[in-house]
C-alpha atoms as a PDB file:
ATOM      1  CA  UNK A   1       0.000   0.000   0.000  1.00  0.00           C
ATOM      2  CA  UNK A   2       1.054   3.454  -0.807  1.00  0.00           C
ATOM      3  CA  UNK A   3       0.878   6.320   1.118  1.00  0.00           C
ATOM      4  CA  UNK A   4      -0.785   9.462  -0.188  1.00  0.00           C
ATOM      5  CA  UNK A   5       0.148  11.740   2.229  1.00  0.00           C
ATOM      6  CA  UNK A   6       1.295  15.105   0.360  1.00  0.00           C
ATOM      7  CA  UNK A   7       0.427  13.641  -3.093  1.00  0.00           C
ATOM      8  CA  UNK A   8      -2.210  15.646  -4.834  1.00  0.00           C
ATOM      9  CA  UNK A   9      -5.171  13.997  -5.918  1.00  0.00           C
ATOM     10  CA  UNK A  10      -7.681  15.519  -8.503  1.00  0.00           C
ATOM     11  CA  UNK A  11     -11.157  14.750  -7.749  1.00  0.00           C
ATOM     12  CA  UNK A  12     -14.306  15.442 -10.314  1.00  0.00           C
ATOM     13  CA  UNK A  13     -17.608  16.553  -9.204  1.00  0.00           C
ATOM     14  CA  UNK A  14     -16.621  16.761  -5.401  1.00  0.00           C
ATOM     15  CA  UNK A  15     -19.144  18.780  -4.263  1.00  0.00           C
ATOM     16  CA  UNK A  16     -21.524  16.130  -3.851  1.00  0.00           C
ATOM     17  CA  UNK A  17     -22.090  12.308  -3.255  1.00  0.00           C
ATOM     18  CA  UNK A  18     -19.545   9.584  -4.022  1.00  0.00           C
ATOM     19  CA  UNK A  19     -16.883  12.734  -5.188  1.00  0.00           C
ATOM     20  CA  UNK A  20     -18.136  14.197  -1.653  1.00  0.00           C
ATOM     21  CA  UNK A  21     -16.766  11.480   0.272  1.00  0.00           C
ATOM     22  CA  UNK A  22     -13.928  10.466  -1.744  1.00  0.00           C
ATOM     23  CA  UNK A  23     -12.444  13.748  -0.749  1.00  0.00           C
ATOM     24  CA  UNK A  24     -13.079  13.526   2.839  1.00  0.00           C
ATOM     25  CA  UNK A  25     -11.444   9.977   2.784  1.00  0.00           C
ATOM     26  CA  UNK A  26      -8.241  11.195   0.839  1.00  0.00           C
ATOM     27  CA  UNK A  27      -7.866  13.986   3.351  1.00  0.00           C
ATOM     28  CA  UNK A  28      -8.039  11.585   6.059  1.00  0.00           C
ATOM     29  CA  UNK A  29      -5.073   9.818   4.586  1.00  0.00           C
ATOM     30  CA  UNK A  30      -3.737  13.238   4.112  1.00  0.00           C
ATOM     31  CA  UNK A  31      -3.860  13.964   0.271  1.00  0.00           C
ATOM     32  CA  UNK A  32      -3.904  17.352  -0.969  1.00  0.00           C
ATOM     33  CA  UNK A  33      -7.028  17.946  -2.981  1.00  0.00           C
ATOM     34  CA  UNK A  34      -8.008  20.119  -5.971  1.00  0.00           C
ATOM     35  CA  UNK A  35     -11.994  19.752  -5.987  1.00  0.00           C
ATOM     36  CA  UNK A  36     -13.954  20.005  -8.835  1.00  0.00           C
ATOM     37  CA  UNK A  37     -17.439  21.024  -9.418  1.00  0.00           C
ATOM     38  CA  UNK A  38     -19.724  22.859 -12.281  1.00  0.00           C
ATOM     39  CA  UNK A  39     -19.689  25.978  -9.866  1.00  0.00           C
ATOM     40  CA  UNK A  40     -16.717  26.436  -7.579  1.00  0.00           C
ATOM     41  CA  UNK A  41     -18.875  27.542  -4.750  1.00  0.00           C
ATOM     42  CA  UNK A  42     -20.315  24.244  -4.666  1.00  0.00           C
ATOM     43  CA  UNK A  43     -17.222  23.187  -3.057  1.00  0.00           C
ATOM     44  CA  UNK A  44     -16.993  25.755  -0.383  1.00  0.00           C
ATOM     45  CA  UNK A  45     -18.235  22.886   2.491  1.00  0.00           C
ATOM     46  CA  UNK A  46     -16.232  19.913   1.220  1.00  0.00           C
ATOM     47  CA  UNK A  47     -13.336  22.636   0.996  1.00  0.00           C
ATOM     48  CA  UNK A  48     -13.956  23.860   4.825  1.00  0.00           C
ATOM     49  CA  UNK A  49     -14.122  20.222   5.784  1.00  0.00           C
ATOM     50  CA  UNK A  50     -11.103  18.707   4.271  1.00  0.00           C
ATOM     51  CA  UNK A  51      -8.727  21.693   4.865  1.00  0.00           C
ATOM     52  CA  UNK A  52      -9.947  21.025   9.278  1.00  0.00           C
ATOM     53  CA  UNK A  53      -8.170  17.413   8.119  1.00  0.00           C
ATOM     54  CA  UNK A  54      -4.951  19.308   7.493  1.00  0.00           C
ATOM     55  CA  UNK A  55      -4.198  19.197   3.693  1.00  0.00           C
ATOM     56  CA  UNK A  56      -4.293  21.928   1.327  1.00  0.00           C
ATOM     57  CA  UNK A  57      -7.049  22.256  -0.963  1.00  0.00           C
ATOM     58  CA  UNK A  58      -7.934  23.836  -4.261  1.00  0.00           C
ATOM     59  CA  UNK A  59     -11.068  24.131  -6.038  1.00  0.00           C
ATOM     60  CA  UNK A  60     -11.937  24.681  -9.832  1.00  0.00           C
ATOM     61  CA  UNK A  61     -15.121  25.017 -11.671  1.00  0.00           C
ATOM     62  CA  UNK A  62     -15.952  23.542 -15.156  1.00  0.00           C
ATOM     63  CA  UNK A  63     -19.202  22.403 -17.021  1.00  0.00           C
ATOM     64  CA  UNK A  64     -17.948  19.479 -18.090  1.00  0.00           C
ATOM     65  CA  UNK A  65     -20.135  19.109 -21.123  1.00  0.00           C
ATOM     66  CA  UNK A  66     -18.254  21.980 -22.412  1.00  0.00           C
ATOM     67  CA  UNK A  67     -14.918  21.243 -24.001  1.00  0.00           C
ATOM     68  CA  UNK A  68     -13.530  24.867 -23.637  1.00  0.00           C
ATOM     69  CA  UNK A  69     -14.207  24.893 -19.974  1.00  0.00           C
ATOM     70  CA  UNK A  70     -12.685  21.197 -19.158  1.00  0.00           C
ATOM     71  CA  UNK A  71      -9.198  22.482 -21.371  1.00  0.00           C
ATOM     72  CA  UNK A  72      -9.481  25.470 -19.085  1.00  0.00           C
ATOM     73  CA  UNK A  73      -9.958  24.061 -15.557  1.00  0.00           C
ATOM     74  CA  UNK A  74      -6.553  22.132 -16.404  1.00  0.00           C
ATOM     75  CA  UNK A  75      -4.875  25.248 -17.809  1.00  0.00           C
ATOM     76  CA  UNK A  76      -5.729  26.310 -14.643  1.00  0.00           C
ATOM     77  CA  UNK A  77      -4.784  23.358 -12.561  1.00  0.00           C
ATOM     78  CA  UNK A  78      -1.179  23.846 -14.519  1.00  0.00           C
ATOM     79  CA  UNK A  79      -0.851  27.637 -13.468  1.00  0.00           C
ATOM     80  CA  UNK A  80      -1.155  26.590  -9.490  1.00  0.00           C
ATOM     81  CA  UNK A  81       2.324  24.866 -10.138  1.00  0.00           C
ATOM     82  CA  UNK A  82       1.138  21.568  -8.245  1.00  0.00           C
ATOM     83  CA  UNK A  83       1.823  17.892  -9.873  1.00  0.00           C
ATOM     84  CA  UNK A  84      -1.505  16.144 -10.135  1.00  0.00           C
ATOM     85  CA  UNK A  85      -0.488  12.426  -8.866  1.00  0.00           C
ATOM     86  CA  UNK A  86      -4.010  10.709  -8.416  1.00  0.00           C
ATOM     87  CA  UNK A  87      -7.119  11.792 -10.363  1.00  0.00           C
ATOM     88  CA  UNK A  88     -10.723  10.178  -9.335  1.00  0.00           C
ATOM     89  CA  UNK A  89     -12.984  11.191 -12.226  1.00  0.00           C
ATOM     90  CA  UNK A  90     -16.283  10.417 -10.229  1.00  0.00           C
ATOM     91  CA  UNK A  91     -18.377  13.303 -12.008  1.00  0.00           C
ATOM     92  CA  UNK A  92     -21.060  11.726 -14.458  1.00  0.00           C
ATOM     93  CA  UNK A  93     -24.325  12.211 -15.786  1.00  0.00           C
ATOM     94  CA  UNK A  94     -27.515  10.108 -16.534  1.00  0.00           C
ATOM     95  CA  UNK A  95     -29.625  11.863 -18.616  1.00  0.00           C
ATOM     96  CA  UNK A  96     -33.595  11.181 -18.556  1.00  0.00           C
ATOM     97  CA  UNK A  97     -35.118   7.966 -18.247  1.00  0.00           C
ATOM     98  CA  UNK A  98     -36.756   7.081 -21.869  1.00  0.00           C
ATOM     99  CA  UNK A  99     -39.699   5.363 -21.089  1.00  0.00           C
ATOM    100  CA  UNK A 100     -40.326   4.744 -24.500  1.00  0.00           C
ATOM    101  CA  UNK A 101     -36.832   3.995 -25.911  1.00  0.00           C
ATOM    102  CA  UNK A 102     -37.461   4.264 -29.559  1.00  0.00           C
ATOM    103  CA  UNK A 103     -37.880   7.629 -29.055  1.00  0.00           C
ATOM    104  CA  UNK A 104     -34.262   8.462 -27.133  1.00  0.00           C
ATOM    105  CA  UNK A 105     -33.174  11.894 -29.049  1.00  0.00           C
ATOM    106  CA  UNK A 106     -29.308  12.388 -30.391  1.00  0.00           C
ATOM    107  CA  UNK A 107     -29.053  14.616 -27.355  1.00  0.00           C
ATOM    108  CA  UNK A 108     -28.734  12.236 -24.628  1.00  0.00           C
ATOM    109  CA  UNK A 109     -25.977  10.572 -27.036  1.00  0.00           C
ATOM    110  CA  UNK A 110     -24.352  14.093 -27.053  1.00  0.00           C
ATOM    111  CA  UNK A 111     -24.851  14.916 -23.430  1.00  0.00           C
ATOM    112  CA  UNK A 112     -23.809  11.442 -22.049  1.00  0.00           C
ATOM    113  CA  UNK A 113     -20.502  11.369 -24.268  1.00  0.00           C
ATOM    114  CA  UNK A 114     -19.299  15.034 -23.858  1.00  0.00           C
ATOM    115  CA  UNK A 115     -19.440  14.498 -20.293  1.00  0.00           C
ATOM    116  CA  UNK A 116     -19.387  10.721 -18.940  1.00  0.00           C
ATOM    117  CA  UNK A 117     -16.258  10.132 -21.748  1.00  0.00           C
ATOM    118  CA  UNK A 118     -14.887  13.087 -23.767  1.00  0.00           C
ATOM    119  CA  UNK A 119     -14.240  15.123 -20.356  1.00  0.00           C
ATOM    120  CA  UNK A 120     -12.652  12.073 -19.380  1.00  0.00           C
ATOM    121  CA  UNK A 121     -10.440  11.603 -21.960  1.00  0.00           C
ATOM    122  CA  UNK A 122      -9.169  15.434 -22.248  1.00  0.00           C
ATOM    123  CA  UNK A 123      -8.447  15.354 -18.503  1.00  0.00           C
ATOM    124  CA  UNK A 124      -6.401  11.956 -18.837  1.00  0.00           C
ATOM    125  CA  UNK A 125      -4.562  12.722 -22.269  1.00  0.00           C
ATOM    126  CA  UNK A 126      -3.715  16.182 -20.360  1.00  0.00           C
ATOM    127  CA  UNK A 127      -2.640  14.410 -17.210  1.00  0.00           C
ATOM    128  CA  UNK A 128      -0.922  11.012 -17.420  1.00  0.00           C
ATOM    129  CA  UNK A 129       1.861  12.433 -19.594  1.00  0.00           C
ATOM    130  CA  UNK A 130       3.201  13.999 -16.865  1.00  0.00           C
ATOM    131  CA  UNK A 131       2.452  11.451 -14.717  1.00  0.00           C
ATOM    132  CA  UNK A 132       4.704   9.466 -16.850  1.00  0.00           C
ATOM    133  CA  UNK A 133       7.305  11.625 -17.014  1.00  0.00           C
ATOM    134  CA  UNK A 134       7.645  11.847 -12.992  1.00  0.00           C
ATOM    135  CA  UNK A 135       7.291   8.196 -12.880  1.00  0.00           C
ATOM    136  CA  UNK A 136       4.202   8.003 -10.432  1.00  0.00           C
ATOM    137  CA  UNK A 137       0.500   8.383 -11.221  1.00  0.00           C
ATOM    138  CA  UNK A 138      -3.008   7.125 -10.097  1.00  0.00           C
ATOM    139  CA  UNK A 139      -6.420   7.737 -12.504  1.00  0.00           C
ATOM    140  CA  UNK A 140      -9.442   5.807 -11.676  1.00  0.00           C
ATOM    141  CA  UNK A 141     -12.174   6.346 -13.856  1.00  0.00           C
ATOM    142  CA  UNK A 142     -16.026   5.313 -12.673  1.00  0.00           C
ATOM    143  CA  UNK A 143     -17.933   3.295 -14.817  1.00  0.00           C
ATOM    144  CA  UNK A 144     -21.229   1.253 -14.641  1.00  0.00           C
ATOM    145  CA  UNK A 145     -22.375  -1.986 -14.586  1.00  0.00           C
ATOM    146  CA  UNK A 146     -25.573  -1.108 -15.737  1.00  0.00           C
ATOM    147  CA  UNK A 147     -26.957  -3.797 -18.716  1.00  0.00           C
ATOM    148  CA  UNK A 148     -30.239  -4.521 -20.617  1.00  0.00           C
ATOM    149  CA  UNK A 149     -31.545  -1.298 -20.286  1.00  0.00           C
ATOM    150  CA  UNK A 150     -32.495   0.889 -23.262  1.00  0.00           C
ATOM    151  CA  UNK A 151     -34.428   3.503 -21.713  1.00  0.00           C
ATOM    152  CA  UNK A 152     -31.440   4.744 -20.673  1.00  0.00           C
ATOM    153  CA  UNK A 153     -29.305   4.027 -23.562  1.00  0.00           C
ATOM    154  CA  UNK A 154     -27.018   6.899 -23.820  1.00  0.00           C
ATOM    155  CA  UNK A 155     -25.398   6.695 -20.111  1.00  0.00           C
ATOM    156  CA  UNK A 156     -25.144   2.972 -20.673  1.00  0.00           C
ATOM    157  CA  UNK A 157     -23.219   3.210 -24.017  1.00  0.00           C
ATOM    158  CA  UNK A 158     -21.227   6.347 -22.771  1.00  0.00           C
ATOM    159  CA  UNK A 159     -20.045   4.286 -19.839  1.00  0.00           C
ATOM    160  CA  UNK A 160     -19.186   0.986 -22.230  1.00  0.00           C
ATOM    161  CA  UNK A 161     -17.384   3.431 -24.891  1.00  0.00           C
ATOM    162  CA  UNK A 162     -15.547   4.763 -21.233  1.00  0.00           C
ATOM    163  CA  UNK A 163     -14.538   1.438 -20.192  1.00  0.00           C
ATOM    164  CA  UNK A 164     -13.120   0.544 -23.695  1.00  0.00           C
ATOM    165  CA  UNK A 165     -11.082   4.075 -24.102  1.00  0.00           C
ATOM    166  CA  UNK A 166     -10.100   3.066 -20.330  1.00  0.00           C
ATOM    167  CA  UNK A 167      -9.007  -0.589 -21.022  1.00  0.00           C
ATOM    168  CA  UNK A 168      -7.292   0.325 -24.320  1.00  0.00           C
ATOM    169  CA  UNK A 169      -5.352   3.327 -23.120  1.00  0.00           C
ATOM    170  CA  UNK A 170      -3.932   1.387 -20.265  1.00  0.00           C
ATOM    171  CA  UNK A 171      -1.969  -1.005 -21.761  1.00  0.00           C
ATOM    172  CA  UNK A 172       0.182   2.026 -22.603  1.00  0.00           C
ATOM    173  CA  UNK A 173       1.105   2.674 -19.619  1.00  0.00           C
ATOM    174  CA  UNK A 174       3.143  -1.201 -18.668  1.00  0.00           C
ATOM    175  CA  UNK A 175       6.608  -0.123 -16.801  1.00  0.00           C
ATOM    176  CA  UNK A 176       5.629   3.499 -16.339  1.00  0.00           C
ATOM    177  CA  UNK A 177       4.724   4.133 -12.251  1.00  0.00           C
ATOM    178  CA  UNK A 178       0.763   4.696 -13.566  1.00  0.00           C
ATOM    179  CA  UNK A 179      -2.236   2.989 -12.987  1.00  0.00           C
ATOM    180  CA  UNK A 180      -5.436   3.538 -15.053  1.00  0.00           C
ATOM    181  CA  UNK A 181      -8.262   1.832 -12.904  1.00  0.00           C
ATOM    182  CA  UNK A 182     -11.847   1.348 -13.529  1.00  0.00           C
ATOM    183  CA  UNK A 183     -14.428   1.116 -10.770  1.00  0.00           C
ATOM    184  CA  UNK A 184     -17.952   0.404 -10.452  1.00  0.00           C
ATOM    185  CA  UNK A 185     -19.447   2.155  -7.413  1.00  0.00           C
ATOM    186  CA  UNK A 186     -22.890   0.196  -8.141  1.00  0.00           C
ATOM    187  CA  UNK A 187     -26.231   1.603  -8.165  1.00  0.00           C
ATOM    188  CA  UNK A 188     -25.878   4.380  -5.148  1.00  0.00           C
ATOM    189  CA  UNK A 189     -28.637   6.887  -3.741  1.00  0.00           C
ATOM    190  CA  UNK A 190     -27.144   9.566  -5.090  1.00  0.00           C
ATOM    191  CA  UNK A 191     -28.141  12.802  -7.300  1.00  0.00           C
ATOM    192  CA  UNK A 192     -27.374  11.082 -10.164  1.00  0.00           C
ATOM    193  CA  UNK A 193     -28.981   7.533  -9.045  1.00  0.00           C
ATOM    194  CA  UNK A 194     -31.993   9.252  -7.519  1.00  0.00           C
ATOM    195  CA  UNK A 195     -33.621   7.834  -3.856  1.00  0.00           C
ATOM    196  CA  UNK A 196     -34.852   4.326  -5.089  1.00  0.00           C
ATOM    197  CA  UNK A 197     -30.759   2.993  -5.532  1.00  0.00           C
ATOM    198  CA  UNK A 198     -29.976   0.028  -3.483  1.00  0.00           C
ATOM    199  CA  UNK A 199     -27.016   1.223  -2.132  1.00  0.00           C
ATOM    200  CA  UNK A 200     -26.311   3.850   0.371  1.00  0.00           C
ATOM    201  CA  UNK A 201     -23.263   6.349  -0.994  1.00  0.00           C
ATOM    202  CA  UNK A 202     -21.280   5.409   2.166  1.00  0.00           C
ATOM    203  CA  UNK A 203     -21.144   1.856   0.740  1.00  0.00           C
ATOM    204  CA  UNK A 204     -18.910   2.443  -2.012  1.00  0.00           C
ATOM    205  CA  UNK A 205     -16.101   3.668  -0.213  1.00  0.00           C
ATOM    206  CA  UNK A 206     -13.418   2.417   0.233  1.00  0.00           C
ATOM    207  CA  UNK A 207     -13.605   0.754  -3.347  1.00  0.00           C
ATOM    208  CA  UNK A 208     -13.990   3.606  -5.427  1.00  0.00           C
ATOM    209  CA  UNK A 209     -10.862   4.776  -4.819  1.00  0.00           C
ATOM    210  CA  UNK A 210      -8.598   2.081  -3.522  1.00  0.00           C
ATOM    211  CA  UNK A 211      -7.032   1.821  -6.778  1.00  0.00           C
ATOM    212  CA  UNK A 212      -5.201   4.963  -5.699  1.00  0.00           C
ATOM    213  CA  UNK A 213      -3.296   3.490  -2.526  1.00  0.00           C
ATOM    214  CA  UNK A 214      -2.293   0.181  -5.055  1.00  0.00           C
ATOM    215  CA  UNK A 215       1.737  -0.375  -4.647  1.00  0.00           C
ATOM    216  CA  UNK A 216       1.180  -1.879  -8.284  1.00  0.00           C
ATOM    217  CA  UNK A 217      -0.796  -3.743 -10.841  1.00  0.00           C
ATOM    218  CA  UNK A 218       0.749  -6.815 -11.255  1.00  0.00           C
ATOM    219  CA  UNK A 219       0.398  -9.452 -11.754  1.00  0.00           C
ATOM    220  CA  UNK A 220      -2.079  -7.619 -13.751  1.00  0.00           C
ATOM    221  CA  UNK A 221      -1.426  -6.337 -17.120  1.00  0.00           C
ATOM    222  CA  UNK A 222      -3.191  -3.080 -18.258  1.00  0.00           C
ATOM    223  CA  UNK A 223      -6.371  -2.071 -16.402  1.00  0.00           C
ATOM    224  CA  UNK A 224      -7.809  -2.961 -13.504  1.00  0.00           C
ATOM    225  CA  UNK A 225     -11.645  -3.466 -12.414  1.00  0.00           C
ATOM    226  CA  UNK A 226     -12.742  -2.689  -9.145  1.00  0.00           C
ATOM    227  CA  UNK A 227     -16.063  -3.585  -7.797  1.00  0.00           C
ATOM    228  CA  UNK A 228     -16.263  -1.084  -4.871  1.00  0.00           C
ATOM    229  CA  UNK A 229     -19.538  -3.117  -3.266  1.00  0.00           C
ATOM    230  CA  UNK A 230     -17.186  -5.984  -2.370  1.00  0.00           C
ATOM    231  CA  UNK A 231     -14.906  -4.083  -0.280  1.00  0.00           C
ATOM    232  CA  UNK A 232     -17.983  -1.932   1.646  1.00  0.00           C
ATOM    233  CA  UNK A 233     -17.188  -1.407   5.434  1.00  0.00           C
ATOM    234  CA  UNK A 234     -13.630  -2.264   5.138  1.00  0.00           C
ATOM    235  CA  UNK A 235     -10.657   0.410   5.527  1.00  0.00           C
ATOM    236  CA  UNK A 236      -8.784   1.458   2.857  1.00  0.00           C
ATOM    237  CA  UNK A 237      -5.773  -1.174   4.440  1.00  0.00           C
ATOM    238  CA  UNK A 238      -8.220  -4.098   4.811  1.00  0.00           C
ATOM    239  CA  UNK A 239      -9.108  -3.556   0.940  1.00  0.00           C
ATOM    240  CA  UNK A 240      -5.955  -3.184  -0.585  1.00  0.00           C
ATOM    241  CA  UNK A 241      -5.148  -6.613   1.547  1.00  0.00           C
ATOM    242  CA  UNK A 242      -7.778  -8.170  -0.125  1.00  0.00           C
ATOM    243  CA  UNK A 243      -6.736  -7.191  -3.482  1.00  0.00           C
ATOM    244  CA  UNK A 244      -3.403  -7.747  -2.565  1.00  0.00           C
ATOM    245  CA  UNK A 245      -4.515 -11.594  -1.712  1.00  0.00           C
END
């Protein structure tokens, strides 16, 4: 297990939920944080609370449907001077449920791939470079397990084309000192999974990001897939034991 304490850890839609509690648990372990959200004073409590843990904290605001502002937010990120080491891209969007599937418009297809994969892939074509260069780097990208449903067709196929562009890419990155992770938080009571979810948002910690505190990937080649339900309850030591073992 690695220890994140003065790393710097970029986390997407933070403000909120999963991203919410992701960035009190990194604080805990003492990770600097740069907190992302669609407007930056969504972050002003999960800001208050993680710089009481002790770390330093930045926040930055982008609409990530909107190219311009995702390029921006890590022109920004670049001008603070600090090395990103571990991005959790947790922010997503699941666009309205299609009853009647047939008639799904070419702007939930839009929607759901400018933000659940093309922000994605800006942010880790931007990053993981120089993660490569300084020889150490986490990214953990969420996905879904969701299957057999067309109603909601676009955030299913957004999340497949992620996991592909995710599963691809890392194979790229053998030898380097970076991980590219996948995980599957489940279906959580959340914003974006609405009240009716059968899984609190507590639950998927520690798995969402446990990928972060991973020594390394082998015997593993390429990516790894992390089902964050099976380690719920445990601490972030007990679960990389278990993957470990």
């Amino acid at each position: 297990m690695i220890s994140v304490k003065n790393k710097w850890a970029l986390i997407t839609g933070a403000s909120r939920g999963i991203g919410y509690l992701s960035a009190l648990a990194m604080a805990r372990q003492g990770c600097n944080l740069i907190l992302h959200s669609r407007d930056i004073k969504h972050c002003d409590k999960v800001k208050s609370e993680t710089e009481a843990l002790g770390v330093e904290v930045i926040c930055v605001a982008a609409e990530l449907a909107n190219h311009n502002e995702v390029v921006n937010m890590l022109d920004e990120i670049d001008a603070t001077g600090k090395s990103v080491d571990i991005v959790l891209n947790n922010a997503g969007i699941q666009v309205t449920y299609r009853e009647n599937c047939w008639a799904t418009p070419a702007e939930d297809f839009t929607l759901s791939y400018n933000v659940n994969l093309i922000a994605i892939t800006t942010i880790c074509y931007h990053l993981i470079p120089k993660m490569i260069a300084r020889g150490f780097g986490r990214v953990v990208n969420t996905t879904s397990g969701i299957k057999d449903d067309p109603q909601q067709a676009a955030y299913s196929a957004s999340k497949a084309a992620l996991d592909k562009f995710t599963i691809d890419l890392a194979t790229k990155l053998e030898n380097t000192g970076v991980t590219l992770s996948l995980t599957d938080p489940d279906w959580c009571r959340t914003d974006l999974g609405g009240p009716h979810a059968n899984h609190s948002p507590e639950s998927a910690l520690p798995g969402v990001i446990v990928a972060a505190f991973l020594n390394d990937i082998k015997p593993f080649k390429g990516c790894r897939y992390i089902n964050a339900q099976e380690f719920s309850g445990l601490t972030i030591e007990e679960a990389v034991s278990k993957i470990n073992h």
